[in-house]
PDB file of N, CA and C in Angstrom:
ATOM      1  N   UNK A   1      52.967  17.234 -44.002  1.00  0.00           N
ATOM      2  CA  UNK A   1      53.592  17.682 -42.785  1.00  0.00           C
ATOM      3  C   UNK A   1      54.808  16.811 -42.449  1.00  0.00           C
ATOM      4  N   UNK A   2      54.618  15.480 -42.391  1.00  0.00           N
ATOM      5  CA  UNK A   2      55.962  14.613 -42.661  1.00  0.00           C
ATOM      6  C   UNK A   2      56.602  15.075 -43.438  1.00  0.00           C
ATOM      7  N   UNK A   3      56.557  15.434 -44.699  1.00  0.00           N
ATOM      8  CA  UNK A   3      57.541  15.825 -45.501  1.00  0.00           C
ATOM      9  C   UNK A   3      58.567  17.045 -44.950  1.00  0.00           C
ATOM     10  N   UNK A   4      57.388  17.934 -44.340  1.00  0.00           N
ATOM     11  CA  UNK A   4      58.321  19.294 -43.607  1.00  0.00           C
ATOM     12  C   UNK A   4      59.100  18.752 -42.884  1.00  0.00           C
ATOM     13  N   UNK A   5      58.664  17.925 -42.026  1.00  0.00           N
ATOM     14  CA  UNK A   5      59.523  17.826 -40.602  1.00  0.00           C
ATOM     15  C   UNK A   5      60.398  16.872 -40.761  1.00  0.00           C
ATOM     16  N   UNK A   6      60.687  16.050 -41.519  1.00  0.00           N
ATOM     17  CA  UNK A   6      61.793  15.395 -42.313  1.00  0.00           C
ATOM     18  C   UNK A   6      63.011  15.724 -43.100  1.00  0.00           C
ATOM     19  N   UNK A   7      62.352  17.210 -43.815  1.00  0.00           N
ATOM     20  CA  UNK A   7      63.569  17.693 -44.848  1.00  0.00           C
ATOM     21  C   UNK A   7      64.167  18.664 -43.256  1.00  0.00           C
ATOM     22  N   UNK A   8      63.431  19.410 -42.956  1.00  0.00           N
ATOM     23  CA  UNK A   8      63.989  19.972 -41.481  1.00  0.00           C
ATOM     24  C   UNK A   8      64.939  19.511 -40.813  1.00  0.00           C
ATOM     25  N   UNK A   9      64.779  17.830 -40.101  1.00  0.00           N
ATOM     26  CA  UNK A   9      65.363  17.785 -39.458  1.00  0.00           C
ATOM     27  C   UNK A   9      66.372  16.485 -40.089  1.00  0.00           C
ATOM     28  N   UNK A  10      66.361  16.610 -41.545  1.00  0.00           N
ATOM     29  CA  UNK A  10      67.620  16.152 -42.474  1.00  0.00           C
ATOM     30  C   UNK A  10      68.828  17.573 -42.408  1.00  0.00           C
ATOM     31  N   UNK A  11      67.871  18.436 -42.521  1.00  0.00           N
ATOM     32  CA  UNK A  11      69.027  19.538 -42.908  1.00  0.00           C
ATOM     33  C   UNK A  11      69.782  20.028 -41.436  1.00  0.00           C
ATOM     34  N   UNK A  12      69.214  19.917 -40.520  1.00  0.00           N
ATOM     35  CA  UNK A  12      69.815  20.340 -39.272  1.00  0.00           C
ATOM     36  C   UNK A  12      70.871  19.022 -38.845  1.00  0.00           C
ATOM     37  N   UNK A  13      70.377  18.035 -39.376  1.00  0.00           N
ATOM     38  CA  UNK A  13      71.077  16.949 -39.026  1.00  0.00           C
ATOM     39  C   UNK A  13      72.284  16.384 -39.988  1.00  0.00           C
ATOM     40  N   UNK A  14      72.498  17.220 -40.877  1.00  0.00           N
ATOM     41  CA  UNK A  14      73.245  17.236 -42.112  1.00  0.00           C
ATOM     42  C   UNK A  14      74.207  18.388 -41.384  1.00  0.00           C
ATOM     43  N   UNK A  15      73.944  19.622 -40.978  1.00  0.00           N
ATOM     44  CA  UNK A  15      74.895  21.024 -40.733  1.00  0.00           C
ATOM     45  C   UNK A  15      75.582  20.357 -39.230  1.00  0.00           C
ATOM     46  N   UNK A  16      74.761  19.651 -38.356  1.00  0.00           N
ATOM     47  CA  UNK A  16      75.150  19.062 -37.408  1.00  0.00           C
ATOM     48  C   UNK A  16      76.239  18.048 -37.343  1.00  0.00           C
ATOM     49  N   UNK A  17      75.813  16.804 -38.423  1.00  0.00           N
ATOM     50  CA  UNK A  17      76.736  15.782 -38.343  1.00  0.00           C
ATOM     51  C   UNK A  17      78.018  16.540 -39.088  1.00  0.00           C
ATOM     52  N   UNK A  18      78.228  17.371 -40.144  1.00  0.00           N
ATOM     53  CA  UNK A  18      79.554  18.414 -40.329  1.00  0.00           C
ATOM     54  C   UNK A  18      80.362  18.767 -39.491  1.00  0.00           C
ATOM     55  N   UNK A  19      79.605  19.440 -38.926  1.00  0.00           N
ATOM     56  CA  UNK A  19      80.041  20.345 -37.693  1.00  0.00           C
ATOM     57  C   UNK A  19      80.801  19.460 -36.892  1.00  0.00           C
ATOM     58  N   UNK A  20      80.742  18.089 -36.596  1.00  0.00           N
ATOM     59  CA  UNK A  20      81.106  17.058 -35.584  1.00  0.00           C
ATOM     60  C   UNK A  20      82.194  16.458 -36.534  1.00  0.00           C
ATOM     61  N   UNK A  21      82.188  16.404 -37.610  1.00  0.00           N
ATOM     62  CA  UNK A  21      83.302  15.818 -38.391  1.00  0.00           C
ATOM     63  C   UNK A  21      84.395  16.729 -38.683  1.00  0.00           C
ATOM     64  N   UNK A  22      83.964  18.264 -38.968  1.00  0.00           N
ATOM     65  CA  UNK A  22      85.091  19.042 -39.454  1.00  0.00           C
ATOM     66  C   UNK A  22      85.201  20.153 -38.699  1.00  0.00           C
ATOM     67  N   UNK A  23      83.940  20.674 -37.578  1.00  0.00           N
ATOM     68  CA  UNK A  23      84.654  21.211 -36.612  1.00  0.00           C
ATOM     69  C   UNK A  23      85.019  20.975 -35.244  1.00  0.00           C
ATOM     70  N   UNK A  24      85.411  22.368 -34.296  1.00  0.00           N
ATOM     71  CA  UNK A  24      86.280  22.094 -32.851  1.00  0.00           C
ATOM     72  C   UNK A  24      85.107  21.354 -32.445  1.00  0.00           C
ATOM     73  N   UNK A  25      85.662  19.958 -31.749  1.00  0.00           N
ATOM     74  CA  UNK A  25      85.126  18.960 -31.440  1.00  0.00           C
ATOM     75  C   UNK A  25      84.418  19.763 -30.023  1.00  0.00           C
ATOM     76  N   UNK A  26      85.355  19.881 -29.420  1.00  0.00           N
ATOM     77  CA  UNK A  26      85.795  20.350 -27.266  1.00  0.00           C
ATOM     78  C   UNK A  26      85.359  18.911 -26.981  1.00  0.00           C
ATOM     79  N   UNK A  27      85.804  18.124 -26.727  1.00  0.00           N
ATOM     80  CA  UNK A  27      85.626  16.927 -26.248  1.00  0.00           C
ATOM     81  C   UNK A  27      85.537  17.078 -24.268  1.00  0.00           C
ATOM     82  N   UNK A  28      86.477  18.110 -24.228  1.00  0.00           N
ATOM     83  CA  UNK A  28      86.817  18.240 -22.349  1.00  0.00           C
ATOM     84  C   UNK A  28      85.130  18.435 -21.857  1.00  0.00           C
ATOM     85  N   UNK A  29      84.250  19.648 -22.693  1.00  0.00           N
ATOM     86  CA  UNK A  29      83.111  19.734 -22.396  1.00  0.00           C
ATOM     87  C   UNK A  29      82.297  18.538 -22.175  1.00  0.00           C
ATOM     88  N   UNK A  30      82.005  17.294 -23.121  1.00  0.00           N
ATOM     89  CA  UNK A  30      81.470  16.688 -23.346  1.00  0.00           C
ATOM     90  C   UNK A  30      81.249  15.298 -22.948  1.00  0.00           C
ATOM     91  N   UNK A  31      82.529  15.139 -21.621  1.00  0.00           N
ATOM     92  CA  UNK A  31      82.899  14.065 -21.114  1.00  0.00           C
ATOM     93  C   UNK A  31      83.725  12.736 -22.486  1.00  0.00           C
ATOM     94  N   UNK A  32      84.406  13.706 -23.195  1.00  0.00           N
ATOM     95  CA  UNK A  32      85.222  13.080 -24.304  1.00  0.00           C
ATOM     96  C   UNK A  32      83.788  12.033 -25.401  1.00  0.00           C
ATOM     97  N   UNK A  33      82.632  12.548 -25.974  1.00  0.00           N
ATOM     98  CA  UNK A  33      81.725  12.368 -27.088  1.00  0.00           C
ATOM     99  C   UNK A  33      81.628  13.629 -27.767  1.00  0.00           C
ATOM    100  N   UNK A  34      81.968  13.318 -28.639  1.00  0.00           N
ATOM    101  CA  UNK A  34      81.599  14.279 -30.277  1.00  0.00           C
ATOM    102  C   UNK A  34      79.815  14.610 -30.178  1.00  0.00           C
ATOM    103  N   UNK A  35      79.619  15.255 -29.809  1.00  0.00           N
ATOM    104  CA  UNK A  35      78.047  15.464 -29.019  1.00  0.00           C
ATOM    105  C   UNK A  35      77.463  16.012 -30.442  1.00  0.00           C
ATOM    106  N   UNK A  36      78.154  16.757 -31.353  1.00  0.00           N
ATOM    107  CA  UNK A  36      77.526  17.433 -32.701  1.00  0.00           C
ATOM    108  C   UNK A  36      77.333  16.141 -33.503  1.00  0.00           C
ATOM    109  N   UNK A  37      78.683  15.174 -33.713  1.00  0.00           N
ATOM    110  CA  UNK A  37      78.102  13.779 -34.549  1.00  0.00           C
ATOM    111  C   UNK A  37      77.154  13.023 -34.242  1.00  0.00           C
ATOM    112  N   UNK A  38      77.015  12.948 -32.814  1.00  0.00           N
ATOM    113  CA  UNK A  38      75.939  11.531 -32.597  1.00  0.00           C
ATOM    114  C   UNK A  38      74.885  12.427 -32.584  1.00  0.00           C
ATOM    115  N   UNK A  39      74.531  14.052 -32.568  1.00  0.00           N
ATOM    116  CA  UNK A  39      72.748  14.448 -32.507  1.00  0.00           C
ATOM    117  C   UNK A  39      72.995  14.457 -33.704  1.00  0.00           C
ATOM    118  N   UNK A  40      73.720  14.863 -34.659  1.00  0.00           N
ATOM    119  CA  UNK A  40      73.576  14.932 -36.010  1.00  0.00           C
ATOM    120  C   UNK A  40      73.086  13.476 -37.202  1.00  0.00           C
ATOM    121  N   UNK A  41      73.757  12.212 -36.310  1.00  0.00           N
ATOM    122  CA  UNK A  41      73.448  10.499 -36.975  1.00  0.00           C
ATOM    123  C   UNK A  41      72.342  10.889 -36.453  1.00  0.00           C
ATOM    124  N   UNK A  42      71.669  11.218 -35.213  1.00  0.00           N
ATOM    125  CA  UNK A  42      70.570  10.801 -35.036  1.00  0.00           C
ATOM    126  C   UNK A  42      69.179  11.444 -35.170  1.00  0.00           C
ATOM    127  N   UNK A  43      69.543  12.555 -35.899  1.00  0.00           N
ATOM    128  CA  UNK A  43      68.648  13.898 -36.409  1.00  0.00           C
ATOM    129  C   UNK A  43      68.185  13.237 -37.791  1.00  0.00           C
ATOM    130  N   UNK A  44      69.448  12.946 -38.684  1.00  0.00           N
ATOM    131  CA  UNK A  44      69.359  11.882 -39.973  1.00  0.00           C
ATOM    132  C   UNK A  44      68.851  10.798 -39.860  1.00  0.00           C
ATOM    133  N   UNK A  45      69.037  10.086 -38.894  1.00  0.00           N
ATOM    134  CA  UNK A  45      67.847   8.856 -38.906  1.00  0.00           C
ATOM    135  C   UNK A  45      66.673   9.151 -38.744  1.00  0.00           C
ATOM    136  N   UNK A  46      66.500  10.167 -37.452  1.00  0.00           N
ATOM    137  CA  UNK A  46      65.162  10.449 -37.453  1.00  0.00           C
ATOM    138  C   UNK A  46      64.215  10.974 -38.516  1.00  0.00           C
ATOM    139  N   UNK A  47      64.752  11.788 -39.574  1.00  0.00           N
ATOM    140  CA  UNK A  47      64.877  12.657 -40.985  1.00  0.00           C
ATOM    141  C   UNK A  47      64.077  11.546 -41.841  1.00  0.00           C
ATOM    142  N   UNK A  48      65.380   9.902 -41.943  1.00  0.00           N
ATOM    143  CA  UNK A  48      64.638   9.026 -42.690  1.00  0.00           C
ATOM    144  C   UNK A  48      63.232   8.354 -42.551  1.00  0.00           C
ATOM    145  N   UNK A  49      63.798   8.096 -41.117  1.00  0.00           N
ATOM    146  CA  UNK A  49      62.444   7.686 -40.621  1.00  0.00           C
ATOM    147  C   UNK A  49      61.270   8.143 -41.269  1.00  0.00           C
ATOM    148  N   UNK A  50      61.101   9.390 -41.096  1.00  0.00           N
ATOM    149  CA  UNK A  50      59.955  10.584 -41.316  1.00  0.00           C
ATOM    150  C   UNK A  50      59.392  10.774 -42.502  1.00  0.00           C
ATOM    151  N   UNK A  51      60.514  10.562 -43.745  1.00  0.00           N
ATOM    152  CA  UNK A  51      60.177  10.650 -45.176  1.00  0.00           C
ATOM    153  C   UNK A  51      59.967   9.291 -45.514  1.00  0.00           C
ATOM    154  N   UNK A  52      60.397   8.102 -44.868  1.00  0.00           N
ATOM    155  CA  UNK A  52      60.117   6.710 -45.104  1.00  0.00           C
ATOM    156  C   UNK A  52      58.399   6.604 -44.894  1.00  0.00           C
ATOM    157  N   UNK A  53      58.210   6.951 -43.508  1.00  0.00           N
ATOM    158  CA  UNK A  53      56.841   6.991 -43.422  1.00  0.00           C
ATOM    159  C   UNK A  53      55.860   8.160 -44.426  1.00  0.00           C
ATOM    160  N   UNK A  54      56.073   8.967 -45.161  1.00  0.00           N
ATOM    161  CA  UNK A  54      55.625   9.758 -45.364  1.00  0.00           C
ATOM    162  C   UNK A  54      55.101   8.930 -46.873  1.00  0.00           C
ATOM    163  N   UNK A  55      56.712   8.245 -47.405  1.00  0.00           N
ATOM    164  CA  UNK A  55      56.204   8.115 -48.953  1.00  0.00           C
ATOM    165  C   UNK A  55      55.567   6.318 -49.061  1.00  0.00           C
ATOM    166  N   UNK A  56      55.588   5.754 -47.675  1.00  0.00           N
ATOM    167  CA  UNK A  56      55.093   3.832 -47.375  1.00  0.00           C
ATOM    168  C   UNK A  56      53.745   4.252 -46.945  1.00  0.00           C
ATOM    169  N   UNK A  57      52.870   5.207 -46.499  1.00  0.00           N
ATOM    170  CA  UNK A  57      52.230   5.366 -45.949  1.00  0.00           C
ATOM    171  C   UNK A  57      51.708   7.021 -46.091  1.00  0.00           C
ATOM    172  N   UNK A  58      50.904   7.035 -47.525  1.00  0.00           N
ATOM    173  CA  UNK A  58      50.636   8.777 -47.660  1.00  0.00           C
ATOM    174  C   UNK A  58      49.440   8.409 -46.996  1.00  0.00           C
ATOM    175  N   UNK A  59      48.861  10.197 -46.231  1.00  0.00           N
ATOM    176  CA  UNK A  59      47.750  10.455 -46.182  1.00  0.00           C
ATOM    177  C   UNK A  59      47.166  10.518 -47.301  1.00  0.00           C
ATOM    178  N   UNK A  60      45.274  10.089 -47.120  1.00  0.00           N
ATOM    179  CA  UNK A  60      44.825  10.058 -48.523  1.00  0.00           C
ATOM    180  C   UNK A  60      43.460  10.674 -48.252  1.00  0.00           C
ATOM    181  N   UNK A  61      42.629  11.822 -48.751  1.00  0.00           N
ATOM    182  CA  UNK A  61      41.778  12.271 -48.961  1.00  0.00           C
ATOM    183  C   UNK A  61      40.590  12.012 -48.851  1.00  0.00           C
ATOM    184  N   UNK A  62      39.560  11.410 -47.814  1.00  0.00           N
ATOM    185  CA  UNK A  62      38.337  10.560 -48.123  1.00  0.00           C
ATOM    186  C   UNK A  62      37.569  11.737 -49.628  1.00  0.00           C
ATOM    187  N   UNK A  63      37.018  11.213 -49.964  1.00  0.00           N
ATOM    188  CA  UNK A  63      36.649  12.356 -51.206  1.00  0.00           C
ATOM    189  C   UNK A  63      35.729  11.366 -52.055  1.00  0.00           C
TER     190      UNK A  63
END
């Protein structure tokens, strides 16, 4: 389930941080912050986070 919710919110946070680098910023909206780059850095950290814990720390099967 880490794994899902990691590649998820790598990939949203990947189309996001783009979007803030190569498209219309509107800064006037935003009180002048690139609002698509910083959820997008911080969608990707959260992303690592998620797969960091996933592969330092697998669930394991009592069995």
């Amino acid at each position: 389930m880490r794994n899902v919710i990691g590649a998820l919110l790598g990939i949203y946070g990947a189309i996001l941080t783009l979007m803030g680098l190569v498209g219309d910023q509107e800064l006037d909206k935003t009180g002048d912050v690139n609002a698509n780059l910083w959820a997008g850095l911080a969608l990707l950290v959260t992303a690592a986070i998620f797969l960091a814990w996933a592969r330092l720390r697998p669930l394991q099967v009592p069995g």
